[in-house]
Structure formats: C-alpha cells, structure tokens
Protein backbone atom coordinates (compact mmCIF):
# COMPACT_ATOMS: atom_id res chain seq x y z
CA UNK A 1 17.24 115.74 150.67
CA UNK A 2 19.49 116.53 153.52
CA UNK A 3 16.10 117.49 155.74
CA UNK A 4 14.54 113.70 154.92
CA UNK A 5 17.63 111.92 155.83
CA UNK A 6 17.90 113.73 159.16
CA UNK A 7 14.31 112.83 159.81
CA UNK A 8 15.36 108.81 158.82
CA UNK A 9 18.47 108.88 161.09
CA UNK A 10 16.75 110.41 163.98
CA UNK A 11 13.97 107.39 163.18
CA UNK A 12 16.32 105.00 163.44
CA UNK A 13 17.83 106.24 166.94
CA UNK A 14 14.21 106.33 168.20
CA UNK A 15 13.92 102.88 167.60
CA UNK A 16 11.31 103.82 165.31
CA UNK A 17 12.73 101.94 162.61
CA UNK A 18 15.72 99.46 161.91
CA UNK A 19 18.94 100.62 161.16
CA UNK A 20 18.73 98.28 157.45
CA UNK A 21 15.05 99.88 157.28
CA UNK A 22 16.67 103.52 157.53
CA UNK A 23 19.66 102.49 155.15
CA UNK A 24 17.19 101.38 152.64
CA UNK A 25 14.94 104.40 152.70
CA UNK A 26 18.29 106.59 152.28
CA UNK A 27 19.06 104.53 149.32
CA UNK A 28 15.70 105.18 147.44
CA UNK A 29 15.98 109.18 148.24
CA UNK A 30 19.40 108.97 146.79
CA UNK A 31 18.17 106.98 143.67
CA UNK A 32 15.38 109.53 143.26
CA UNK A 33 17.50 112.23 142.94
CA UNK A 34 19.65 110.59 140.21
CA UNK A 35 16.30 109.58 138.45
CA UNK A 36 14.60 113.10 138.61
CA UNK A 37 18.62 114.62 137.54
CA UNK A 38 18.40 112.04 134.70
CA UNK A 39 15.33 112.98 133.57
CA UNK A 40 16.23 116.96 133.36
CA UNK A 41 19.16 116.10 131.81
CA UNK A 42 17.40 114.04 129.32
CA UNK A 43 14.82 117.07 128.77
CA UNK A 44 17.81 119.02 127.97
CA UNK A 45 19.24 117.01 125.80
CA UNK A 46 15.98 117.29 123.40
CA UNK A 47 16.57 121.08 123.23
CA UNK A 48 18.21 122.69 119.98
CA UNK A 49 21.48 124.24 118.82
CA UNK A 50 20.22 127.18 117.03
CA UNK A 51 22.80 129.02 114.47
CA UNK A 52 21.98 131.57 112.42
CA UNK A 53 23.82 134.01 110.30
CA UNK A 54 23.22 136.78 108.45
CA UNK A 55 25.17 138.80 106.04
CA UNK A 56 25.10 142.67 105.41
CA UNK A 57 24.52 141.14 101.17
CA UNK A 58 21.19 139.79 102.32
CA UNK A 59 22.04 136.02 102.58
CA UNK A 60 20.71 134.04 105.67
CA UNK A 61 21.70 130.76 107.23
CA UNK A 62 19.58 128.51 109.48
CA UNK A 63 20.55 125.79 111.20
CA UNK A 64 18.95 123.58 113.84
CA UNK A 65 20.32 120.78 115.25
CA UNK A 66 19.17 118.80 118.31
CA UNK A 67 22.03 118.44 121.28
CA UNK A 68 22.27 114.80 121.20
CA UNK A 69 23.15 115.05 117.78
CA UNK A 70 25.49 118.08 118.67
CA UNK A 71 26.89 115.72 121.46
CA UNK A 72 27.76 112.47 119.51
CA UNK A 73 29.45 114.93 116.20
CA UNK A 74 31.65 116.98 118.77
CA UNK A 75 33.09 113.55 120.18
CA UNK A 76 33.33 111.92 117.22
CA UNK A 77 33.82 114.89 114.12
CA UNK A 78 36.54 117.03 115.77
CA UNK A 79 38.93 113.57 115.67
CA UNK A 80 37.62 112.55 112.00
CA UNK A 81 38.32 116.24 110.83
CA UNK A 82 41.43 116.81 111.55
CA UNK A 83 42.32 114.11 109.54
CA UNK A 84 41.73 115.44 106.74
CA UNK A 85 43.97 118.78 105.62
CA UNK A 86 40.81 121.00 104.09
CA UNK A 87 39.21 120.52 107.14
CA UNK A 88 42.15 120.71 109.71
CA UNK A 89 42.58 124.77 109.64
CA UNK A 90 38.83 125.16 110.16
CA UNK A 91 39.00 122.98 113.51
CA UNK A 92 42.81 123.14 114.83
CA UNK A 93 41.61 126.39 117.09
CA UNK A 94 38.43 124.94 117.97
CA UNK A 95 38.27 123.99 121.71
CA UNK A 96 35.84 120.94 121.84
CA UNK A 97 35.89 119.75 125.28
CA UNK A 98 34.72 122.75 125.97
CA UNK A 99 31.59 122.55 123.97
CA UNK A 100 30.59 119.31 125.15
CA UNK A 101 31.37 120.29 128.98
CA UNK A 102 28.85 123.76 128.22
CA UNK A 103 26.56 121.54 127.01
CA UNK A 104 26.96 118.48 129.93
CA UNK A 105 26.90 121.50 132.32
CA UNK A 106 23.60 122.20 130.11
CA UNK A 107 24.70 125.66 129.23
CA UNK A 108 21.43 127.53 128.02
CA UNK A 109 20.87 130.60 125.82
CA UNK A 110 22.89 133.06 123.68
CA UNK A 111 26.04 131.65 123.67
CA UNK A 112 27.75 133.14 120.65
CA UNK A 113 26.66 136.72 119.48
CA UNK A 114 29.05 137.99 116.68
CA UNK A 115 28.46 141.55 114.47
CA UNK A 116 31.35 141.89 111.45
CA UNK A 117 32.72 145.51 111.32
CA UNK A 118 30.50 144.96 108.04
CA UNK A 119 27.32 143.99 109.56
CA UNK A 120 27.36 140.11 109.10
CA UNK A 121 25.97 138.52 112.25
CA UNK A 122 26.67 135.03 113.90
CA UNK A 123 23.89 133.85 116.79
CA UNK A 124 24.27 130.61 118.52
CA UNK A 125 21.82 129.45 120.69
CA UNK A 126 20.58 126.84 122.69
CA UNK A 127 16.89 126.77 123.56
C-alpha cells in the first residue's frame, strides 16, 4: 500500500491530479485494506475449536465448536460462571482475555497438547 500512495502523492505534485483527487484515492486504498482485513478475519472466524480427549480406559471426547461461538461464551460465560460456587474453582485460574486476544490475534493450530503421566491426552485445536 505504501508503493500506491507514493505513486498518488508524486501524481498530485505533477499536477497530474488534484490534491482532493489524490486524498480521495488514498482514502479508498485505505478502506480496501480494512475490507480485505475484515473479510480474513471473518474467514477466520468460521474456523473450529477442536478438543479432543482421550483416556488411557478407552473413553474419547469430541468437541467442535465454531470461534464465533467460542468468542461470544468466553465474554459472556467466564462472568456468568463464577457466579456460581460449583463452577467458580473450575474457572478462577482460567485466564480469558487471553483466549479471546489468541483468537482476535487469530491464533491457528495446536494450541494445547497435554499427555497424563497415565496416558490421558488433551488436544486443542483451531483449524
């Protein structure tokens, strides 16, 4: 972007164009670049939250939840449970913000990876 608005300005100081002219041109470059961010951030935001656990005993978990959905429960759930004293001890160590800045910062990938000393796994994953 930096290379087109060099090539506007020096437009505009050969005459080649008005000074509003140039202004307005730099304008739609800049709103392009928030439409085409907006878009890849919406693109992200249709990925999935993968978790899935298994335990040395054979059991298996699956969960998949989409990241908007992710979004809107880590703003709103973390308040709501701890609220509520079964829930509280589950969440009081839970850092929050930082889940929703990985995934504003659209964090991708393995992000949790966990073996028990007795073979139980944990996987988180975005994808």
């Amino acid at each position: 972007m930096k290379e087109e608005i060099a090539k506007i300005l020096t437009m505009v100081q050969e005459e080649k164009i008005t000074a509003e002219k140039g202004a307005e041109l730099i304008e739609l470059l800049k709103d392009d670049k928030n439409l085409s961010h907006a878009s890849s951030h919406s693109d992200y935001m249709k990925k999935m939250l993968r978790i899935k656990i298994n335990s040395s005993e054979g059991d298996k978990v699956n969960v998949n939840l989409p990241l908007n959905l992710v979004k809107t429960i880590l703003k709103a759930g973390h308040h709501l449970a701890e609220k509520f004293p079964e829930s509280e001890k589950y969440v009081k160590d839970i850092d929050m913000d930082l889940l929703i800045q990985a995934i504003e910062n659209e964090a991708e990938g393995q992000i949790v990876d966990i073996t028990s000393a007795n073979q139980d796994t944990v996987q988180i994953v975005i994808e």
